[in-house]
N, C-alpha and C. Protein backbone atom coordinates (compact mmCIF):
# COMPACT_ATOMS: atom_id res chain seq x y z
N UNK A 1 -40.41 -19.11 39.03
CA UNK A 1 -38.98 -19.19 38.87
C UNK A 1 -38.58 -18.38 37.63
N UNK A 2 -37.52 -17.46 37.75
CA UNK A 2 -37.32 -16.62 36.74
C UNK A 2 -35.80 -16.79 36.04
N UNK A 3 -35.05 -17.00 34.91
CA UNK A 3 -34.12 -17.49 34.54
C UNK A 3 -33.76 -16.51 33.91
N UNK A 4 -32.37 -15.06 34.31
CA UNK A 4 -31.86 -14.56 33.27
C UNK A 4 -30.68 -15.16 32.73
N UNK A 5 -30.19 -14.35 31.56
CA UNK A 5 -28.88 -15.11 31.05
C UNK A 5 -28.58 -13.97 30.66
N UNK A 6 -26.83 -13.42 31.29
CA UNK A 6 -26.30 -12.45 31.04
C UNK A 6 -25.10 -12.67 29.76
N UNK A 7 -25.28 -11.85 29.14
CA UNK A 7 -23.67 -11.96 27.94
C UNK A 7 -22.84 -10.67 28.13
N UNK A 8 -22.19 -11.33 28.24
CA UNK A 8 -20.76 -10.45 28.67
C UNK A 8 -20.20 -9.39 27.44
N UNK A 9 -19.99 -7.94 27.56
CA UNK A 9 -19.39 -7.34 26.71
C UNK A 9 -18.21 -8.02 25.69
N UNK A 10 -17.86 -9.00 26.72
CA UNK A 10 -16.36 -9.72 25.87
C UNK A 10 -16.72 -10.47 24.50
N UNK A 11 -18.29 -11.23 24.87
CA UNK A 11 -18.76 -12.30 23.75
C UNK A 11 -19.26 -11.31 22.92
N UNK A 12 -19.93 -10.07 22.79
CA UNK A 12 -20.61 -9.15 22.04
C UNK A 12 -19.22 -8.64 21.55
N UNK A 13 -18.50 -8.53 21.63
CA UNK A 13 -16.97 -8.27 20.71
C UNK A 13 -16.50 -9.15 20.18
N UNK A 14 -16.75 -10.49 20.36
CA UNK A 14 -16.16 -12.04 19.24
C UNK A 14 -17.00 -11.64 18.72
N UNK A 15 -18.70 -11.58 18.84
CA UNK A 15 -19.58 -11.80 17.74
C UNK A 15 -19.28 -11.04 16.52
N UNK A 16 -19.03 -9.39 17.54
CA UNK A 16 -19.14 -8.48 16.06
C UNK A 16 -17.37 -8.69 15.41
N UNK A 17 -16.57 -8.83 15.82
CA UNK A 17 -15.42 -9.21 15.34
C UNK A 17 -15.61 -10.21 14.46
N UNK A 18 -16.09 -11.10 14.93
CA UNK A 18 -15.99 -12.63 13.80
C UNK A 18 -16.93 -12.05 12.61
N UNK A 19 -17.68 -11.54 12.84
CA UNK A 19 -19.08 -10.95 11.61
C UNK A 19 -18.44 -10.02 10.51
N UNK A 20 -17.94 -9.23 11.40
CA UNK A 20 -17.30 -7.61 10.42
C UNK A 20 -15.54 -7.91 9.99
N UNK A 21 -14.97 -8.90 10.77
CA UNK A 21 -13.19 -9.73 9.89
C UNK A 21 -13.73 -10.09 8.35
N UNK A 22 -14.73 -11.18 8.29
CA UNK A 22 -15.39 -11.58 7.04
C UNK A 22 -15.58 -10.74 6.34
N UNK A 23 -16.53 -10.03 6.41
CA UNK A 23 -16.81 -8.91 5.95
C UNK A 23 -15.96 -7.97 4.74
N UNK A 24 -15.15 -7.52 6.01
CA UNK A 24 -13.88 -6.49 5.49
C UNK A 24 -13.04 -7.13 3.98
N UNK A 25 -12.79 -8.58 4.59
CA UNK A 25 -11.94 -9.55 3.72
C UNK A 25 -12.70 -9.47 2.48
N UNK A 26 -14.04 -9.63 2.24
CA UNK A 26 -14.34 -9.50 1.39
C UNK A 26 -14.76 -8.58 0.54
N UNK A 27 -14.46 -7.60 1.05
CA UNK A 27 -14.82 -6.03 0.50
C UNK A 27 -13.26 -5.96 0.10
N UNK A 28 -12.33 -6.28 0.44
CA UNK A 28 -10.94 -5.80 -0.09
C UNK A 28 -10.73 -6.83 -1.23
N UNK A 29 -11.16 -8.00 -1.09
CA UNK A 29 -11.08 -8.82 -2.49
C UNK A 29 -11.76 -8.34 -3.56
N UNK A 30 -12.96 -8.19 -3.07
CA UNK A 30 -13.99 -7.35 -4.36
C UNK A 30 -13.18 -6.20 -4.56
N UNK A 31 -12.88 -5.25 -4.01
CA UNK A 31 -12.03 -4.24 -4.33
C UNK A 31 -10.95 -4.11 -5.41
N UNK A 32 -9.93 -5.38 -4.55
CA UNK A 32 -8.62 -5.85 -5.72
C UNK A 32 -9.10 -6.57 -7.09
N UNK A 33 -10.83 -6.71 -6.75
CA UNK A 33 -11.06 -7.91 -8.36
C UNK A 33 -11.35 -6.70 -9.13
N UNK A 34 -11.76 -5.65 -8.72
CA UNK A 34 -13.05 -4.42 -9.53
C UNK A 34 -11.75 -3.57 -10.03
N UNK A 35 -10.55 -2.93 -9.21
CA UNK A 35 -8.92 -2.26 -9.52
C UNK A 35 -8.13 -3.65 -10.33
N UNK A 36 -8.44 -4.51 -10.58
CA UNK A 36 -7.39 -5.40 -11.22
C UNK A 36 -6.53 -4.81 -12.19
N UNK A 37 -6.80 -4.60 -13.18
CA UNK A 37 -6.41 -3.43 -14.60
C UNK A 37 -5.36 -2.59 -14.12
N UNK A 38 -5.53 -2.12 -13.07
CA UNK A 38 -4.63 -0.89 -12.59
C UNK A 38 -3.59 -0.88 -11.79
N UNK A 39 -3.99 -2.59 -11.14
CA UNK A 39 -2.59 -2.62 -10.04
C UNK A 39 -1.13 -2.93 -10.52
N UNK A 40 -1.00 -3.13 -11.65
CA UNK A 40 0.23 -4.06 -12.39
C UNK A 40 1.02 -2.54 -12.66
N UNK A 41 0.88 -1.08 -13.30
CA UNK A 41 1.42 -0.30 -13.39
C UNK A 41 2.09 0.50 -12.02
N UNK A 42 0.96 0.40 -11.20
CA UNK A 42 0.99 1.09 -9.57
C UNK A 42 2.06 -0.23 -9.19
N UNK A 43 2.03 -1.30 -9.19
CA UNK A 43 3.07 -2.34 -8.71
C UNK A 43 4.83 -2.02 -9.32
N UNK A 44 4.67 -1.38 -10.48
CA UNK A 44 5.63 -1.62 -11.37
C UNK A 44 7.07 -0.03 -10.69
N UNK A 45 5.48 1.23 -10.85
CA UNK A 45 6.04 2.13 -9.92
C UNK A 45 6.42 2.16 -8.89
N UNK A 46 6.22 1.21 -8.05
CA UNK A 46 6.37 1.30 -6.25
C UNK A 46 7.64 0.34 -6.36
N UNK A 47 7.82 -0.45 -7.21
CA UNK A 47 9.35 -1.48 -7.48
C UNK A 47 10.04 -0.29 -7.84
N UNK A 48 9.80 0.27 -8.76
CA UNK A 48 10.92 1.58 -9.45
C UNK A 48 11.66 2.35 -8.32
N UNK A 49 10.57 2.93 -7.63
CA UNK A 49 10.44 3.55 -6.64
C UNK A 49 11.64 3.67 -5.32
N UNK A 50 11.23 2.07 -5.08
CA UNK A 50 11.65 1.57 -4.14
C UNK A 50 13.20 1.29 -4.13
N UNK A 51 13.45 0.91 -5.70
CA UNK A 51 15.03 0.20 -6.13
C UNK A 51 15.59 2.09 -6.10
N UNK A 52 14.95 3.06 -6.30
CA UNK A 52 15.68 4.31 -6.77
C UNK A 52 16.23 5.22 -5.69
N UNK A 53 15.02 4.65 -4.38
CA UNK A 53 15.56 5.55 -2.90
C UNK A 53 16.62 5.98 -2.74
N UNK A 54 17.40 4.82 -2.26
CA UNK A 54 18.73 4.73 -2.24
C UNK A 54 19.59 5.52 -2.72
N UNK A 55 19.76 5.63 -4.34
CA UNK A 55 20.11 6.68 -5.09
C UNK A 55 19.38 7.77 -4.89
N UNK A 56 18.50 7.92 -4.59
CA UNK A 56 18.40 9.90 -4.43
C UNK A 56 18.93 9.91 -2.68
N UNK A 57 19.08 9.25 -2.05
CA UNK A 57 19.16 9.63 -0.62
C UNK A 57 20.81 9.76 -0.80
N UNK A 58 21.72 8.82 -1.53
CA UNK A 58 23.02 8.77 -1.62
C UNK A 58 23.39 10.19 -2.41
N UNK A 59 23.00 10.44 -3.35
CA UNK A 59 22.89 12.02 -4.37
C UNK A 59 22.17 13.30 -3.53
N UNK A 60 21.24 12.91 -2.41
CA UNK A 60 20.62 14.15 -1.47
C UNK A 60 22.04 14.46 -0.44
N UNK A 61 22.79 13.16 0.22
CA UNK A 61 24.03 13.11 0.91
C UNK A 61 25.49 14.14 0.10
N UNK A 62 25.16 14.07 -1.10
CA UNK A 62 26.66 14.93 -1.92
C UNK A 62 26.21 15.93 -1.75
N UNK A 63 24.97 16.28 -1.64
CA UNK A 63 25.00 17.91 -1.62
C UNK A 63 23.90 18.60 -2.53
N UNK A 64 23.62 17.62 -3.68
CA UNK A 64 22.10 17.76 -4.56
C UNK A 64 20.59 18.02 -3.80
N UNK A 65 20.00 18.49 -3.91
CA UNK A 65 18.88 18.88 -3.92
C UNK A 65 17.88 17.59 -4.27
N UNK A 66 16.56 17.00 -2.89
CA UNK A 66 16.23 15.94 -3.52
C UNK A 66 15.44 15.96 -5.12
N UNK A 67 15.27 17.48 -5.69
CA UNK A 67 14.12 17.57 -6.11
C UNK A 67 15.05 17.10 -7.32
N UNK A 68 16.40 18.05 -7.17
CA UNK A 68 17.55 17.77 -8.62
C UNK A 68 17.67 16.37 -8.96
N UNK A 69 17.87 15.83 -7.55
CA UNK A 69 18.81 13.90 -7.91
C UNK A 69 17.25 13.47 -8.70
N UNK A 70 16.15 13.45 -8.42
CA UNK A 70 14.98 13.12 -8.67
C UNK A 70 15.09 13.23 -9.98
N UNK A 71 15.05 14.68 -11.06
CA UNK A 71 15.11 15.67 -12.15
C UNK A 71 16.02 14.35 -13.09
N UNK A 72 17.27 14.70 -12.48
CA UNK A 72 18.44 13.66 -13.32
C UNK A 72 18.33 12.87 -13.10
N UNK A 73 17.52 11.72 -12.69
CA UNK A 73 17.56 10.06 -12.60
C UNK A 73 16.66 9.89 -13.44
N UNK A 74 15.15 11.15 -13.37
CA UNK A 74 14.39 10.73 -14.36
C UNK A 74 14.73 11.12 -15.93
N UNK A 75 15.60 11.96 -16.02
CA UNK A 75 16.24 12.53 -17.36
C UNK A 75 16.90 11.11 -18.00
N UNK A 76 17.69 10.50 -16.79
CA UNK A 76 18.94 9.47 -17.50
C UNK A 76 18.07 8.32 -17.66
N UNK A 77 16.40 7.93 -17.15
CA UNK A 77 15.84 7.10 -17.30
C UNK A 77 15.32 7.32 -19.15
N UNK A 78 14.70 8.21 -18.87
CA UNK A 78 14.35 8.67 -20.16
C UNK A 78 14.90 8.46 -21.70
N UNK A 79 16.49 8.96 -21.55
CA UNK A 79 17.56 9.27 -22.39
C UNK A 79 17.70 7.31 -22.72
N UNK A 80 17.73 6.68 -21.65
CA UNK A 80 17.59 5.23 -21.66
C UNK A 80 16.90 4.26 -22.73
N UNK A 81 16.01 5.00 -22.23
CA UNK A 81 14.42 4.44 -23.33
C UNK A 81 14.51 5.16 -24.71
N UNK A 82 14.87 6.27 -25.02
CA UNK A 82 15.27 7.26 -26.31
C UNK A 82 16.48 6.12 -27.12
N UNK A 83 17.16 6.56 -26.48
CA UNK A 83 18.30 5.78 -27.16
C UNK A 83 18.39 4.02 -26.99
């Protein structure tokens, strides 16, 4: 009497799924623990960033140049911190 047991492509994709999800998760934590130092400035820029769109897309709309509205927002940021 001979007994095979077949596994289905479907269960060989939970396995390696459930194995390599873990995995990943923990390679991106180790990642964010090893970059810690660095993410608070990169966070700080992408807020800046993000709040400033708006204004260069509204200043690209008058007729400015994105590179200009860019030029003078960072000038009047500047002049900000100077004075």
């Amino acid at each position: 009497m001979r007994v095979t047991v077949e596994i289905s492509t479907t269960s060989w994709r939970q396995l390696a799924r459930g194995a390599v999800t873990p995995l990943l998760v923990l390679c991106l934590v180790y990642f964010l623990w090893v970059i810690r130092s660095l993410l608070p400035p990169f966070l700080v820029a992408l807020f800046i960033a993000a709040l400033l769109h708006p204004v260069v897309n509204r200043l690209q709309k008058r007729g400015i140049s994105r590179q200009r509205a860019v030029a003078e927002l960072f000038g009047v940021a500047v002049l900000g911190v100077v004075l």
